[in-house]
Protein backbone atom coordinates (compact mmCIF):
# COMPACT_ATOMS: atom_id res chain seq x y z
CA UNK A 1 -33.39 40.85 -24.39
CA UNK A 2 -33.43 43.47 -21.53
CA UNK A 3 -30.62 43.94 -19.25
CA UNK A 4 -32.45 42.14 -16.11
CA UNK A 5 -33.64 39.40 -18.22
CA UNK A 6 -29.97 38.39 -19.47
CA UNK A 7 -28.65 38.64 -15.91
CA UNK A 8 -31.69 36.23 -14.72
CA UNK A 9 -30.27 33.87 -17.89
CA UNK A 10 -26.83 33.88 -16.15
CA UNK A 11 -28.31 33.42 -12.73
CA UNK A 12 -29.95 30.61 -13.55
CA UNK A 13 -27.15 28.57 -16.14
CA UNK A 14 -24.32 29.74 -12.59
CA UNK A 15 -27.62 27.95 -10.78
CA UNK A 16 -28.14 24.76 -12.56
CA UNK A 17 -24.03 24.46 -13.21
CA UNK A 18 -23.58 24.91 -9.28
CA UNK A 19 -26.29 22.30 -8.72
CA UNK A 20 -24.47 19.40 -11.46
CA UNK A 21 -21.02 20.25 -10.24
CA UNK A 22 -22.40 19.54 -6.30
CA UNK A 23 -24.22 16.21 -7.49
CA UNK A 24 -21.05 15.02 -9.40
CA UNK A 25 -18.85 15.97 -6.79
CA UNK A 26 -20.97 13.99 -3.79
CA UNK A 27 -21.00 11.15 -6.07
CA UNK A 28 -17.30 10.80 -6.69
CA UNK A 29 -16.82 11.25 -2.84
CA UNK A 30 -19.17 8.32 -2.23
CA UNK A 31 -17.48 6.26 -4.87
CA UNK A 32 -13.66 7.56 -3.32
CA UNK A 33 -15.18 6.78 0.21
CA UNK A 34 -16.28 3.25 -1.29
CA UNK A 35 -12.92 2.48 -2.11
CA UNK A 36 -11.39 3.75 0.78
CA UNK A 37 -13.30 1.51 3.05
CA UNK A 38 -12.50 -1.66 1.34
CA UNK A 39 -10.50 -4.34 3.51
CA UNK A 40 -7.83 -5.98 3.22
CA UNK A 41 -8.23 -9.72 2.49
CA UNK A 42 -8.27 -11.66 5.82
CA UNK A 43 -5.44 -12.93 7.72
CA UNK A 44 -3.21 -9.60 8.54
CA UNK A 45 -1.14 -10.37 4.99
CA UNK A 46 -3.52 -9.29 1.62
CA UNK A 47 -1.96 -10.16 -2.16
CA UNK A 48 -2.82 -6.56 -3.88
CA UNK A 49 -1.38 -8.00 -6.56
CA UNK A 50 0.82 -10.27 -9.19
CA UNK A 51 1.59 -9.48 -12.66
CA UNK A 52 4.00 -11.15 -14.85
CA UNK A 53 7.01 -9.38 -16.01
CA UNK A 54 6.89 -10.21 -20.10
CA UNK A 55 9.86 -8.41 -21.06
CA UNK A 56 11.82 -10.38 -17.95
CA UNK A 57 11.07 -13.69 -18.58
CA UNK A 58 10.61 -15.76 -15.10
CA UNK A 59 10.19 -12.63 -13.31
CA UNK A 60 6.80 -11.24 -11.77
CA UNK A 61 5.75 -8.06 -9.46
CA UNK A 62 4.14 -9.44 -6.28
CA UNK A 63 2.74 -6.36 -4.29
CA UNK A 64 1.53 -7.55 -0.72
CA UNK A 65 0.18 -5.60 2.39
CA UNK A 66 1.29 -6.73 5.53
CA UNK A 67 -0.82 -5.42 8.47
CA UNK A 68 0.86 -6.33 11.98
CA UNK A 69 -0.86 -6.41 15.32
CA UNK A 70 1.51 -4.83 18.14
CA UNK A 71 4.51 -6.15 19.12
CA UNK A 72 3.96 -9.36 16.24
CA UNK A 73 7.04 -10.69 14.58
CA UNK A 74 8.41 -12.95 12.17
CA UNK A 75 10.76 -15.38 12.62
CA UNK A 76 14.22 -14.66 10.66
CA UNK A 77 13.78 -15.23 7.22
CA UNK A 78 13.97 -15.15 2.94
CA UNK A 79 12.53 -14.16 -0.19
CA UNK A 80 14.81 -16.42 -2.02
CA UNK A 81 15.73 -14.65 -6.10
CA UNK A 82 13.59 -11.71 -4.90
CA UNK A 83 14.40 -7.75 -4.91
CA UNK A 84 12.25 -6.66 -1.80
CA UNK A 85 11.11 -3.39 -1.67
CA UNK A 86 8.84 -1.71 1.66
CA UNK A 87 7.21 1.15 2.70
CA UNK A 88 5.90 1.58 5.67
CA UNK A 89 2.09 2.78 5.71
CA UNK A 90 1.25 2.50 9.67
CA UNK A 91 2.94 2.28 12.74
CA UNK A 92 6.64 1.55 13.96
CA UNK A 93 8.94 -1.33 12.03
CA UNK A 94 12.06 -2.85 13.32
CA UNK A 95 13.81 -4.31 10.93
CA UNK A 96 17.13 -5.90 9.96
CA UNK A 97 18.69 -7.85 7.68
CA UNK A 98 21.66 -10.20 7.65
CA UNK A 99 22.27 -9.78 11.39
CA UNK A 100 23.54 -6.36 11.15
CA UNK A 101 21.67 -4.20 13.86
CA UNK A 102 18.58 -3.31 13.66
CA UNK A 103 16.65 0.13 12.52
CA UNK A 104 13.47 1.20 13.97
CA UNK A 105 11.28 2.80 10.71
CA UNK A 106 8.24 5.01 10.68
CA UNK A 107 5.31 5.55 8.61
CA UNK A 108 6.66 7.01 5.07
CA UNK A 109 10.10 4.93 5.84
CA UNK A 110 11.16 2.65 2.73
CA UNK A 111 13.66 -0.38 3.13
CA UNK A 112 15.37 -2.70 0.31
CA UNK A 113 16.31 -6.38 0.44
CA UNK A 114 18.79 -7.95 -2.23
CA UNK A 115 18.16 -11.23 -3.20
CA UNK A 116 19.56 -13.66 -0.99
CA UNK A 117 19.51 -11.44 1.78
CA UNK A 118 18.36 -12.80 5.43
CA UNK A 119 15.67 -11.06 7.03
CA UNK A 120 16.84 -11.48 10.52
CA UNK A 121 14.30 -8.94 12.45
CA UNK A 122 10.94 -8.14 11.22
CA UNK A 123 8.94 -6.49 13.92
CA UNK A 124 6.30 -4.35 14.98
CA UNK A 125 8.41 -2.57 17.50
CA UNK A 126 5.04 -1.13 19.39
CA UNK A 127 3.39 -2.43 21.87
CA UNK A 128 -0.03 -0.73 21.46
CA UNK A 129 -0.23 0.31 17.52
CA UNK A 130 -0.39 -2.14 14.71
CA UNK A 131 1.41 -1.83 11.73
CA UNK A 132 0.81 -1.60 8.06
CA UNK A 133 3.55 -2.20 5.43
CA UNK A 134 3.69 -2.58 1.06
CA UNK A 135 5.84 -4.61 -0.06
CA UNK A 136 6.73 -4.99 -3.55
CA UNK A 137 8.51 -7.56 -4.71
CA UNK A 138 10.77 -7.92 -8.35
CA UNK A 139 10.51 -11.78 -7.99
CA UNK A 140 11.46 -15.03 -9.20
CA UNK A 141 8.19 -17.00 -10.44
CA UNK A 142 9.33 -20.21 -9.60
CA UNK A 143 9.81 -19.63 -5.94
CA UNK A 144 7.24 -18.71 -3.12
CA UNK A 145 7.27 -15.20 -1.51
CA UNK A 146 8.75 -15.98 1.72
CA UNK A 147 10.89 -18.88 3.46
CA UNK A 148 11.69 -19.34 6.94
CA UNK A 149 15.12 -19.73 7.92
């Protein structure tokens, strides 16, 4: 095999490599895109998800995301046997619990609520950007997410 006939070899397997590793990677980007653009379920608060806790019997993971239109609020209340955890996605969060003042959070903020606790402010504390929040609940199976006070 001459010299120029070997580097036309290469040229062409760099050629046909470059061309697969473009396809694959516009592919995955549609398919990453895809998933991106999925919604929410309807109604500003989407289940992600609830799995049993086997090894803690009575005991489940409840993730949730809680989307907020500006300046919404809840009225005070509890997620009765549950460990709340949040983290704020979106937007500005005012939040307190067991009428101690409030704290104004921010997007990559995280908050914890014992069990038992009160939930006295939960906020959107703008008036022109919504607000997106996970929370992930450690929580007792036998009672619902949330109860007003």
């Amino acid at each position: 095999m001459t010299r120029n006939t070997r580097a036309l070899s290469y040229c062409s397997v760099a050629l046909i490599s470059a061309v697969f590793s473009s396809f694959v990677t516009w592919q995955g980007s549609k398919l990453v895109a895809h998933a991106v653009a999925q919604t929410p379920p309807a109604g500003g608060n989407g289940q992600l998800l609830t799995q049993p806790l086997p090894d803690l019997p009575g005991r489940e993971v409840r993730i949730t995301l809680l989307d907020r239109a500006p300046g919404n609020s809840s009225p005070p209340h509890q997620h009765p046997g549950h460990h709340t955890f949040g983290y704020v996605i979106q937007g500005t969060y005012q939040f307190g619990v067991n009428n101690q003042p409030a704290r104004i959070l921010k997007a990559g903020d995280v908050f914890y609520e014992p069990p038992g606790a009160i939930h006295s402010v939960s906020r959107n504390a703008s008036a022109s950007e919504p607000l997106k929040i996970i929370v992930f609940m450690v929580a007792d199976q036998r009672n619902p997410s949330t109860v007003n006070q």
